[in-house]
Protein backbone atom coordinates (compact mmCIF):
# COMPACT_ATOMS: atom_id res chain seq x y z
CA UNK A 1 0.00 0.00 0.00
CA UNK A 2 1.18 3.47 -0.54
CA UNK A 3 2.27 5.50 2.28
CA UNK A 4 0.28 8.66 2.87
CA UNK A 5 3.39 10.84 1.58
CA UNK A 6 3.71 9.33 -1.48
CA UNK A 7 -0.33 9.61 -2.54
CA UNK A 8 0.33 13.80 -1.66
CA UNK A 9 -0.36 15.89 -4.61
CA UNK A 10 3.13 17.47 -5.78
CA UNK A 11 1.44 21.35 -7.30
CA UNK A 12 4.37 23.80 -8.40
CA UNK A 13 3.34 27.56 -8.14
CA UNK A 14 4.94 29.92 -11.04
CA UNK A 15 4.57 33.14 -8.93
CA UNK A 16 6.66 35.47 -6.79
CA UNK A 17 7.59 34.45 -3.34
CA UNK A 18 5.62 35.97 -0.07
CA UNK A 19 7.95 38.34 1.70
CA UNK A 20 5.71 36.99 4.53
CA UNK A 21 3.47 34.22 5.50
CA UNK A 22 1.92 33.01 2.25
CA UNK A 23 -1.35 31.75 2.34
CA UNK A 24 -1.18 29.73 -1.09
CA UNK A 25 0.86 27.00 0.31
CA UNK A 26 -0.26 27.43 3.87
CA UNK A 27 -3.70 26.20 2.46
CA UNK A 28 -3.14 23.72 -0.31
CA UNK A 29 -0.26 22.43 2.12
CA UNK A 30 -3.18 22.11 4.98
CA UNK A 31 -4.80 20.04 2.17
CA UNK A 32 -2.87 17.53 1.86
CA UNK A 33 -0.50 19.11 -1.17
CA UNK A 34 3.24 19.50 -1.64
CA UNK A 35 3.83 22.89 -2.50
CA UNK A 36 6.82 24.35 -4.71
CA UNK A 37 7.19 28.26 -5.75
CA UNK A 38 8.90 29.02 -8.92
CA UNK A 39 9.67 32.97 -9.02
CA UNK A 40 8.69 33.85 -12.65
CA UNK A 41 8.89 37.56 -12.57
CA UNK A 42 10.92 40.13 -11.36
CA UNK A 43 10.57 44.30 -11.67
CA UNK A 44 12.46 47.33 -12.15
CA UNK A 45 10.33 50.50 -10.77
CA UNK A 46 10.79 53.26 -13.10
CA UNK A 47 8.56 57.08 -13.44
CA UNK A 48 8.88 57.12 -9.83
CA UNK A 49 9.17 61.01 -10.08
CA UNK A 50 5.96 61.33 -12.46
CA UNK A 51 3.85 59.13 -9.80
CA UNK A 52 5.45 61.61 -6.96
CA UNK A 53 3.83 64.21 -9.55
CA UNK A 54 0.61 62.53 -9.37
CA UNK A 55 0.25 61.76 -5.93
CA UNK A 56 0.82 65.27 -5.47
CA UNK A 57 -2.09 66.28 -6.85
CA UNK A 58 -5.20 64.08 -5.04
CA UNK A 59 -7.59 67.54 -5.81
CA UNK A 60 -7.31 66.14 -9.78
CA UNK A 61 -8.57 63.35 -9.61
CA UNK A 62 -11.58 60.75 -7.83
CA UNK A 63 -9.79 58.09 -7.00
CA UNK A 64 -7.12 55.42 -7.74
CA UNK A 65 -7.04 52.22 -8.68
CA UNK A 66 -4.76 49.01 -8.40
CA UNK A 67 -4.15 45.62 -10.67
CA UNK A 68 -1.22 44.21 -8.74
CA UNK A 69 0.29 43.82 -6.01
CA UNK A 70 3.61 45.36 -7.42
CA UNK A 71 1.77 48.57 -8.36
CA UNK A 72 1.20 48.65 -4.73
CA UNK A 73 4.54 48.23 -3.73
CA UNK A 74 5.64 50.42 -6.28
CA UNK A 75 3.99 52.97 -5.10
CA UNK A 76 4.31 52.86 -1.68
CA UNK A 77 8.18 53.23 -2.31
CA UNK A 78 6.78 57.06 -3.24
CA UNK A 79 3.98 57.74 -1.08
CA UNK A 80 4.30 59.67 2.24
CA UNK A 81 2.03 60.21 4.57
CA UNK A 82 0.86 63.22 3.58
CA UNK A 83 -0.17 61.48 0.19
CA UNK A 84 -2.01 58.79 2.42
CA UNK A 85 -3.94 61.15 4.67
CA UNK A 86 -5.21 63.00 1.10
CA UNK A 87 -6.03 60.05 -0.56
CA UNK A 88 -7.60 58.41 1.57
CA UNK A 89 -10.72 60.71 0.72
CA UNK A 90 -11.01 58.85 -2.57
CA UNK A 91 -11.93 55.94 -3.75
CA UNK A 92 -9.43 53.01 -4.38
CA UNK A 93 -10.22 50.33 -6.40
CA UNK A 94 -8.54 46.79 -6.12
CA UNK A 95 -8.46 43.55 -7.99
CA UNK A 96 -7.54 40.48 -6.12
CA UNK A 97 -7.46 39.82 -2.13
CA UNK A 98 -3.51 39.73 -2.11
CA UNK A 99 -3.72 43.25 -3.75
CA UNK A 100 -6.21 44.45 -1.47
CA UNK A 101 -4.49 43.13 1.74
CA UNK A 102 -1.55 44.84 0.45
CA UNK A 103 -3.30 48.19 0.10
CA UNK A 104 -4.73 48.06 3.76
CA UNK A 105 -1.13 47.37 4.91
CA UNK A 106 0.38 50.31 3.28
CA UNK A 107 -1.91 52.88 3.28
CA UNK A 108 -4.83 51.97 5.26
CA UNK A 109 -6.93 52.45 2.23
CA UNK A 110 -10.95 51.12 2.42
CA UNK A 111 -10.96 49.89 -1.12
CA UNK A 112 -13.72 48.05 -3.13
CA UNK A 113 -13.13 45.39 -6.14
CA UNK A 114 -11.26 42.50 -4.15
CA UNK A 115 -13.35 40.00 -4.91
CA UNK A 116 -14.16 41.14 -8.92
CA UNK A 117 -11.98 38.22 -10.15
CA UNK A 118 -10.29 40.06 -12.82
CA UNK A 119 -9.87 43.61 -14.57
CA UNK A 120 -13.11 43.08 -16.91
CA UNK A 121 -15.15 42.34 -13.15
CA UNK A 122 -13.58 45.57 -11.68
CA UNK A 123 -14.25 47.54 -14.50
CA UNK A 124 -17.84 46.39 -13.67
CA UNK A 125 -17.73 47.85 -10.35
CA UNK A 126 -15.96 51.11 -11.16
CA UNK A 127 -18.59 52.15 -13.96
CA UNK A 128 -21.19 51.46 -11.20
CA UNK A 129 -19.94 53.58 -8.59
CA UNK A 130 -18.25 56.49 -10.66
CA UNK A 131 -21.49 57.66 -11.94
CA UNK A 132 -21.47 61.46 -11.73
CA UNK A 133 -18.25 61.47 -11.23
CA UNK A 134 -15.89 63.97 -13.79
CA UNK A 135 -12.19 63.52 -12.80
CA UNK A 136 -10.14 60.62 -14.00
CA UNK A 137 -8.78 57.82 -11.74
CA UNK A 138 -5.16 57.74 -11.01
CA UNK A 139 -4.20 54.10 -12.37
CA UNK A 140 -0.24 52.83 -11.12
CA UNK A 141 0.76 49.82 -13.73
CA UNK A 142 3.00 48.17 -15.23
CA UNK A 143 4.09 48.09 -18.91
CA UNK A 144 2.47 44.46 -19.54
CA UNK A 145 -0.86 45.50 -18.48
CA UNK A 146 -3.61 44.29 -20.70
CA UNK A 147 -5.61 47.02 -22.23
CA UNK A 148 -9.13 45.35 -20.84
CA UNK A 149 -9.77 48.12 -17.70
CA UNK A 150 -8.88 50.88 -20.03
CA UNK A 151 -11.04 49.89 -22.72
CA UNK A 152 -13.95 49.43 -20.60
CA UNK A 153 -13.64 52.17 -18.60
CA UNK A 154 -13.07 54.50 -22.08
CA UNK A 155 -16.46 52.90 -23.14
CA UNK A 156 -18.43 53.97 -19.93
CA UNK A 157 -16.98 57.50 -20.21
CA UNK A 158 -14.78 57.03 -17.08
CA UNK A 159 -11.27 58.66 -17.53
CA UNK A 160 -7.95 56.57 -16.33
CA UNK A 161 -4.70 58.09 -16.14
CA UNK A 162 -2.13 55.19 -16.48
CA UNK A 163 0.91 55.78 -14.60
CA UNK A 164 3.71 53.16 -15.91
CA UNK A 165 5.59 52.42 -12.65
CA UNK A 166 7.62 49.07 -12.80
CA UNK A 167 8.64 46.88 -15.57
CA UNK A 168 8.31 43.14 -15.77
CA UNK A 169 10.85 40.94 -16.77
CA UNK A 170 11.62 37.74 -16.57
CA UNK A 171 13.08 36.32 -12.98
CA UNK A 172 17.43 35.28 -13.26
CA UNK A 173 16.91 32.27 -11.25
CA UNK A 174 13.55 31.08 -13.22
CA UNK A 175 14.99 28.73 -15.62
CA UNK A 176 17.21 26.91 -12.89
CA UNK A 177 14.20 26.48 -10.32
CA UNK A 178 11.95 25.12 -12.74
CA UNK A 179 13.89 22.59 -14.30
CA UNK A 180 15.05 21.53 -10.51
CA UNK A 181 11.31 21.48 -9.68
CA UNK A 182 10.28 19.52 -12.90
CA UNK A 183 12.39 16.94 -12.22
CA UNK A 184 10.22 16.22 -8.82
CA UNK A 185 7.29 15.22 -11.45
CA UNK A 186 4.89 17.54 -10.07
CA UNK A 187 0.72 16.70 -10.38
CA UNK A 188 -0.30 20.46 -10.86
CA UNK A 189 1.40 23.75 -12.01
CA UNK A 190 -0.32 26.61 -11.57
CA UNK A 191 -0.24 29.95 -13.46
CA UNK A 192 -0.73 33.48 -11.77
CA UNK A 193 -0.01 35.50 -14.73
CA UNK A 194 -0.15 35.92 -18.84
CA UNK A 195 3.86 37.18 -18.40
CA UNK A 196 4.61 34.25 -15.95
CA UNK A 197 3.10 31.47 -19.18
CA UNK A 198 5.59 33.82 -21.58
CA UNK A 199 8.64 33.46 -19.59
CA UNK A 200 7.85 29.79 -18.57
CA UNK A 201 5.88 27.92 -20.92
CA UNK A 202 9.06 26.60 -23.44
CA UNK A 203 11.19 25.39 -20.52
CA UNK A 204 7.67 22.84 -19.18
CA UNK A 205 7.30 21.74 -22.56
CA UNK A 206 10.47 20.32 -23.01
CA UNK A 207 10.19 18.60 -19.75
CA UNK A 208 10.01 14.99 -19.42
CA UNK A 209 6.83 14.95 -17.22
CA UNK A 210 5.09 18.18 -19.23
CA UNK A 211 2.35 15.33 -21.11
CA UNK A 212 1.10 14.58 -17.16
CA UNK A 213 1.20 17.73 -15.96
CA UNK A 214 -2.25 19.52 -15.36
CA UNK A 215 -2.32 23.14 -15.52
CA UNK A 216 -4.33 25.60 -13.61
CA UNK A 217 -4.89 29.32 -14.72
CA UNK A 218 -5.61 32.01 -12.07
CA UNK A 219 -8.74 33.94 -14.11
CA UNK A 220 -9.40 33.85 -17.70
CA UNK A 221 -6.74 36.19 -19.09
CA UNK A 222 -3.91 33.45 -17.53
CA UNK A 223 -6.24 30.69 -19.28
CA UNK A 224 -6.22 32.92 -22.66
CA UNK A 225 -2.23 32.73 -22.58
CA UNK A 226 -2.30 29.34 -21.51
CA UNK A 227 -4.06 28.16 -24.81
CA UNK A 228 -2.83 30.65 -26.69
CA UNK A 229 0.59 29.00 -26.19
CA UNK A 230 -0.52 25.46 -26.73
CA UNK A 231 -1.30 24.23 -22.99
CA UNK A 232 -4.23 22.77 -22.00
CA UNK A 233 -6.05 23.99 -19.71
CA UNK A 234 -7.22 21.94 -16.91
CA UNK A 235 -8.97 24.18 -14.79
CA UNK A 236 -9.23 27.97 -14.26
CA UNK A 237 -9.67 29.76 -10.95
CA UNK A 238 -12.58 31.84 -10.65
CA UNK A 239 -10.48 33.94 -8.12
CA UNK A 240 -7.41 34.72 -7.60
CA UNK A 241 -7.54 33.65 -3.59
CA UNK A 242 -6.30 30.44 -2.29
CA UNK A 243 -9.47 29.12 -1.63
CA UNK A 244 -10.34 29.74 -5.46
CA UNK A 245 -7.20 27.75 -6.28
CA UNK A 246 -7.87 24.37 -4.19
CA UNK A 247 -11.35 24.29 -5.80
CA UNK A 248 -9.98 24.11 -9.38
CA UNK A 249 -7.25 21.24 -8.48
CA UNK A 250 -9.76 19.06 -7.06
CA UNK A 251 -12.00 19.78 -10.04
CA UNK A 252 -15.06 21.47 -8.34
């Protein structure tokens, strides 16, 4: 009979590493999983003088809004608390829970939108509650943002001024992890980003074990790069939340 360690799922997790407790593997872990991080990404911050410009400036505009946890950072590496105690007024926007726990640590922001699933569900949510509203929302990103907020927003009349403040590019120590993690045969890999499939996908295919590998997406623009480079799809997260993540490996 196999032993209870060897009937663990093995699920490898092509994302950036938690500077602090990170509640991916603490719950598919608690679950019964073996969990493995692959850092895919890494950033440059750049423009930090025309955010400072920006943030200097709350009176212009209703709000702000956030895709990513690394805008958050980002700008947080800029914001004093002047800037905090000003724009704090206005409405913040969020996608995501990690994003939104983020914003509450930094700037002790009440935000709305992190639970909307993706940008296309938070553009949902802004049209809905900027209704009489004139100025444009202040809108931190980085350069591989998809164009999906903008668009909808531009649609519903709703101004964004996008604020390019970090670069993505691919992680120095992704290739080597991978391949060291690949060769553990591992049940699951899961995706947390379109860039994370670019700057990963050739190095799983020529693995060994790729053919048995099922692949998760984290919302549908992950599952769009997924297929759009030849993987497929097992199952997509409706959420990007841990919870969300467990559900689509044991095919719920």
């Amino acid at each position: 009979m196999a032993s209870a360690e060897s009937q663990k799922l093995k699920v490898l997790l092509l994302r950036s590493e938690s500077s602090g407790p990170d509640k991916y593997v603490s719950v598919l872990h608690g679950n019964g999983c073996d969990v493995y991080t692959v850092p895919t990404l890494d950033f440059v911050y750049q423009n930090t003088d025309n955010l400072l410009e920006q943030l200097n400036a709350p009176s212009s505009y209703s709000g702000i809004v956030f895709t990513s946890p690394r805008a958050v950072l980002a700008t947080s590496e800029v914001m004093g608390d002047h800037h905090k105690v000003q724009w704090m007024k206005k409405m913040c926007f969020v996608v995501g829970e990690r994003t939104g726990s983020l914003v509450r640590e930094k700037f002790g922001f009440n935000h709305t939108g992190s639970d909307s699933g993706d940008a296309s569900g938070l553009a949902d949510k802004i049209v809905t509650m900027m209704t009489g509203q004139n100025l444009p929302l202040l809108f931190p990103c980085g350069n591989m943002k998809k164009e999906t907020l903008p668009k909808k927003l531009k649609e519903a009349g709703i101004q964004l001024h996008s604020c390019t403040v970090y670069v993505t590019q691919e992680h120095p120590d992704l290739k080597r992890k991978l391949e060291e993690y690949l060769a553990l045969k591992p049940d699951f890999v899961v995706y947390f980003s379109p860039s994370g499939v670019s700057f990963s996908h050739l190095v799983l295919k020529q693995s060994d074990c790729f053919e048995s590998i099922k692949h998760v997406s984290i919302g549908p623009t992950t599952r769009d790069a997924l297929e759009k480079s030849g993987i497929q799809v097992f199952a997509s997260a409706e959420k990007p939340c841990p919870d969300a993540v467990l559900l689509a490996i044991r095919g719920s």
